[in-house]
N, C-alpha and C. Protein backbone atom coordinates (compact mmCIF):
# COMPACT_ATOMS: atom_id res chain seq x y z
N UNK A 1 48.81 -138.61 -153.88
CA UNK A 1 48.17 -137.43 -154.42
C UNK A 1 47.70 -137.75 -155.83
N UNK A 2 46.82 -138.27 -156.57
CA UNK A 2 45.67 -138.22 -157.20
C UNK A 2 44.96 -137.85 -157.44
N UNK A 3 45.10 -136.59 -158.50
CA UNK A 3 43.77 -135.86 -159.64
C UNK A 3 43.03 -136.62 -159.95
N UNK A 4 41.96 -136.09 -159.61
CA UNK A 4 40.65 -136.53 -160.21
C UNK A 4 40.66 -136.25 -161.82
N UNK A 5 39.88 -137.07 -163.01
CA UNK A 5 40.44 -137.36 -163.74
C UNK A 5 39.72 -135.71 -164.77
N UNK A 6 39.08 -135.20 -164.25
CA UNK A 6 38.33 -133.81 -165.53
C UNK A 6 39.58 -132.36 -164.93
N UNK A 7 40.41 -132.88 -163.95
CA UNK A 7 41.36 -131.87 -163.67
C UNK A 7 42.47 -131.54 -164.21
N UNK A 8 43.11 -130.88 -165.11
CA UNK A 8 44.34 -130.86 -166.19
C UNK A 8 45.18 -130.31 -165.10
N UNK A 9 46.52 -130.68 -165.57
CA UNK A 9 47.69 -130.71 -165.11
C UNK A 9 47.94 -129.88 -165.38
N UNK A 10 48.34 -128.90 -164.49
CA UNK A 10 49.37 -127.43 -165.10
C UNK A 10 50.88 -127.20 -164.81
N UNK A 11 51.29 -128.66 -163.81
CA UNK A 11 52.87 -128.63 -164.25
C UNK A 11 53.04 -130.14 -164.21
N UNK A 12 54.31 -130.62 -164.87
CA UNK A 12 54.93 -132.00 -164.36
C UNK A 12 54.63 -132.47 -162.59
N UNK A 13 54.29 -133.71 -162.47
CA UNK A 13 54.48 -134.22 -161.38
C UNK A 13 55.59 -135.70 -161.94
N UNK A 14 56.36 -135.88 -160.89
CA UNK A 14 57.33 -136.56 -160.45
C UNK A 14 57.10 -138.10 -159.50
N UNK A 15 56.91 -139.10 -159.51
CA UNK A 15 56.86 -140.09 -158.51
C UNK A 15 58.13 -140.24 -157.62
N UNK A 16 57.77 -140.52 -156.49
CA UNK A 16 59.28 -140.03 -155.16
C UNK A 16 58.41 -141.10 -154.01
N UNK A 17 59.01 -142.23 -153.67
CA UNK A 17 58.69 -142.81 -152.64
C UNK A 17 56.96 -143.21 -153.16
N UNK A 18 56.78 -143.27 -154.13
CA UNK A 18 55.08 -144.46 -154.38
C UNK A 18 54.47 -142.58 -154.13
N UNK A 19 54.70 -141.86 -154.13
CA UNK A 19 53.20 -140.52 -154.56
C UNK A 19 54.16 -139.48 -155.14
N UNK A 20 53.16 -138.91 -155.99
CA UNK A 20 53.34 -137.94 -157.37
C UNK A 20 53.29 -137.00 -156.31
N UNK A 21 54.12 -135.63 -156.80
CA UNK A 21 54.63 -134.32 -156.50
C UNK A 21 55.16 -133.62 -157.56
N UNK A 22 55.04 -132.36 -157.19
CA UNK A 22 55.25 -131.26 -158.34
C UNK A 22 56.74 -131.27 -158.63
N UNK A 23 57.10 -131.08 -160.10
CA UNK A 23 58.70 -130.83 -160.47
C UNK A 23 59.05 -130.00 -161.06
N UNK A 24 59.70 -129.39 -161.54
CA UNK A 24 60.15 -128.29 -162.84
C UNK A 24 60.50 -129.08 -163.78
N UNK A 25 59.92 -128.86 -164.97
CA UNK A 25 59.86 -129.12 -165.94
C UNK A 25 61.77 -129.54 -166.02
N UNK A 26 62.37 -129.56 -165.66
CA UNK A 26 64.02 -129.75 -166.11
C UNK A 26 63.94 -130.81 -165.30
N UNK A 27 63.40 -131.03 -163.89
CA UNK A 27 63.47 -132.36 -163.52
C UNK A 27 62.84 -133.40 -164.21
N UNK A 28 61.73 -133.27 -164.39
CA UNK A 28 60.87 -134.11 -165.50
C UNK A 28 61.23 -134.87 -166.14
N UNK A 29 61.88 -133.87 -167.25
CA UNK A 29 62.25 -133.96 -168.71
C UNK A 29 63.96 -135.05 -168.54
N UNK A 30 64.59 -134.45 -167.32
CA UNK A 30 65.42 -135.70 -166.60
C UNK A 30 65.31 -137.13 -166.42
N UNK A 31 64.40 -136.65 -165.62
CA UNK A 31 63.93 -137.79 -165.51
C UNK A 31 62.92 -138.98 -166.09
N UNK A 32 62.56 -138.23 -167.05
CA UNK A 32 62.09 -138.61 -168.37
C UNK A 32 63.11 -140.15 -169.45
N UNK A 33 64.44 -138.55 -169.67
CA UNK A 33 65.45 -139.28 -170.39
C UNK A 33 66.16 -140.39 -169.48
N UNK A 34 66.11 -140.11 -168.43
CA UNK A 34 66.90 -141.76 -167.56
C UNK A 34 66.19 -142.98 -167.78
N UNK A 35 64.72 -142.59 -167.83
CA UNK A 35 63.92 -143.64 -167.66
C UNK A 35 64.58 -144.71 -169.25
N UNK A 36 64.80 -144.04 -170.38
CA UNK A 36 65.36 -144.14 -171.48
C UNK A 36 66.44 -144.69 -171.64
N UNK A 37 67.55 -144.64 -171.07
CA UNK A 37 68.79 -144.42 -170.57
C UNK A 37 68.70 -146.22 -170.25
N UNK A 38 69.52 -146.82 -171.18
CA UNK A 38 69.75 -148.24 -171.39
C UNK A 38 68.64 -149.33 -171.46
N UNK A 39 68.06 -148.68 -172.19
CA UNK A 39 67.01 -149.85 -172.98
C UNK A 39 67.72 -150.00 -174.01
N UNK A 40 67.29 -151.26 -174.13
CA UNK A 40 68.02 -152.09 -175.60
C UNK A 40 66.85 -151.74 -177.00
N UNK A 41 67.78 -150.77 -178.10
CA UNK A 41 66.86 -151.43 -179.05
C UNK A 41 66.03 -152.09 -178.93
N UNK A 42 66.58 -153.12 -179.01
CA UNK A 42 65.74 -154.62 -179.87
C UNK A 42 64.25 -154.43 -178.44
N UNK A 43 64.28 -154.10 -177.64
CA UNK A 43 63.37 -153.56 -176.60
C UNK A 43 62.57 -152.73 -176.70
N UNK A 44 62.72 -151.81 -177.54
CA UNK A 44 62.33 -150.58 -178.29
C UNK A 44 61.09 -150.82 -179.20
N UNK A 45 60.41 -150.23 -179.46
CA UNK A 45 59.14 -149.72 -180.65
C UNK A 45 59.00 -148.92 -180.69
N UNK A 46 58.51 -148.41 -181.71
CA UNK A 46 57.74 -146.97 -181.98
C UNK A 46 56.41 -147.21 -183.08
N UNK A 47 55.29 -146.91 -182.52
CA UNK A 47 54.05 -146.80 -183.68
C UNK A 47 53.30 -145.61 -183.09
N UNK A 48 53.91 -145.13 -185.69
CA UNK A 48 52.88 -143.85 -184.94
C UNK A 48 51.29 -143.73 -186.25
N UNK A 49 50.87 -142.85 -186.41
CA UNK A 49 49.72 -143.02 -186.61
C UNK A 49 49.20 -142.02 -187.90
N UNK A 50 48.49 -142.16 -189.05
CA UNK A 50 48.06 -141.81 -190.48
C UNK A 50 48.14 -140.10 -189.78
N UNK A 51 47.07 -139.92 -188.61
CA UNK A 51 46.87 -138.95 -188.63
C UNK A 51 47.59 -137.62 -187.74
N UNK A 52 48.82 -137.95 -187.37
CA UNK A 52 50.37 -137.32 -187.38
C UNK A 52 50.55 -136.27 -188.75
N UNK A 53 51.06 -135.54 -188.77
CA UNK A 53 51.45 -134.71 -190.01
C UNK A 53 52.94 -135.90 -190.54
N UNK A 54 53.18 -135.96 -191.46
CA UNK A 54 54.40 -136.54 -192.41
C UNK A 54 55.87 -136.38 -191.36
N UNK A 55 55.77 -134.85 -191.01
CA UNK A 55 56.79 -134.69 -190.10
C UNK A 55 57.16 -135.29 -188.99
N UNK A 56 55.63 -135.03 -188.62
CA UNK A 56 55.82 -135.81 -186.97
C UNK A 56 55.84 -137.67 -187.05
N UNK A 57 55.39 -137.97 -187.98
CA UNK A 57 55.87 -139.19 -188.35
C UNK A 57 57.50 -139.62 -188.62
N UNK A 58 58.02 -138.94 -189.66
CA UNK A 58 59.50 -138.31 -189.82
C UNK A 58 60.12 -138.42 -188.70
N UNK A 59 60.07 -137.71 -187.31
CA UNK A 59 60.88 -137.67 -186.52
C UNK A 59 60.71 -138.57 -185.44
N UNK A 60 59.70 -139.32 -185.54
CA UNK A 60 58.99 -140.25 -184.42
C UNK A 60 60.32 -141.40 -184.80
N UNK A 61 60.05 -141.21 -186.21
CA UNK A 61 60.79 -142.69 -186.59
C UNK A 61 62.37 -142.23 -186.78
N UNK A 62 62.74 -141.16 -186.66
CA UNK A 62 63.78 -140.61 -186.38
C UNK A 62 64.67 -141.03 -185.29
N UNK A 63 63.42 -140.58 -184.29
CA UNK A 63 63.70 -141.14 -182.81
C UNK A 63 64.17 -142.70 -182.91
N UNK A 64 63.15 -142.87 -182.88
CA UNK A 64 63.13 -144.52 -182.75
C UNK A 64 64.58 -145.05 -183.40
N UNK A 65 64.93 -144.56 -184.21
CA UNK A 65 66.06 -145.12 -185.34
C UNK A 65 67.71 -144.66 -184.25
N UNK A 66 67.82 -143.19 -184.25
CA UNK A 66 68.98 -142.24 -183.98
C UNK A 66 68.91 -142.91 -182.52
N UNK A 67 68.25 -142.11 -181.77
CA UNK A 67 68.10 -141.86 -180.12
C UNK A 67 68.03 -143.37 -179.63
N UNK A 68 67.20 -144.52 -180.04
CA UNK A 68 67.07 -145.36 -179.46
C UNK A 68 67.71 -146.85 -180.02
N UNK A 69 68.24 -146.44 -181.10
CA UNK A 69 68.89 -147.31 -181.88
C UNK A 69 68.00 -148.60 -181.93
N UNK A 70 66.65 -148.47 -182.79
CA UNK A 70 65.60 -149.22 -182.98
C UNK A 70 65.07 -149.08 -184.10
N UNK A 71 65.00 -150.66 -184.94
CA UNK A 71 64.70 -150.57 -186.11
C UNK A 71 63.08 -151.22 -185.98
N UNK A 72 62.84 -150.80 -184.86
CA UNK A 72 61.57 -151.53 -184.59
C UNK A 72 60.46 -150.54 -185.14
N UNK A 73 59.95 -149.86 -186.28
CA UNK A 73 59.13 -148.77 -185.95
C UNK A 73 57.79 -149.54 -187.10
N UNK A 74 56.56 -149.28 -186.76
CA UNK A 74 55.56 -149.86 -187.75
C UNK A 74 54.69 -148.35 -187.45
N UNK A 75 53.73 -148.15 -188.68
CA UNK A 75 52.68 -147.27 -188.61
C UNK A 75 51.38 -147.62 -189.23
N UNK A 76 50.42 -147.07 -188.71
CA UNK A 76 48.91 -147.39 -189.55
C UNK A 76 49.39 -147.23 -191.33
N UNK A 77 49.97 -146.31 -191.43
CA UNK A 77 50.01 -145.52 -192.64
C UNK A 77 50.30 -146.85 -194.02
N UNK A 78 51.13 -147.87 -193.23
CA UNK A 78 51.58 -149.03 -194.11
C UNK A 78 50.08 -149.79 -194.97
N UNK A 79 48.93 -149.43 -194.29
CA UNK A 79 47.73 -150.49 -194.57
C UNK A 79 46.65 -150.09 -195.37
């Protein structure tokens, strides 16, 4: 099952056996964080970008630091 590409998504789809299907957003977001769920740091990056607000930069690298235990993070903003 494959949207054509000018068609927006109006909920999460899920991959199950090689084709996408609809999920609730709690499965998703599950299955989201597993995908997450023992990557190594040192495996890890994060780049984010000048035109992010300060904040969302802030917590990107937040992430990257806390959640993923990655000191890997670079941004445009350095150049």
């Amino acid at each position: 099952m494959r949207a054509p590409r000018h068609v927006r998504l109006t909920e999460p789809l899920v991959r199950e056996h090689g084709e996408l299907r609809p999920a609730s957003w709690d499965e998703a977001l599950d299955r989201a964080a597993a995908g997450f769920r023992g990557v190594p740091g040192s495996a890890y990056g994060m780049f984010s970008c000048s035109k992010a607000t300060n904040e969302m930069n802030y917590i990107a690298q937040k992430f990257a630091r806390v959640v993923m235990g990655s000191n890997n993070v670079d941004s445009c903003n350095r150049t």
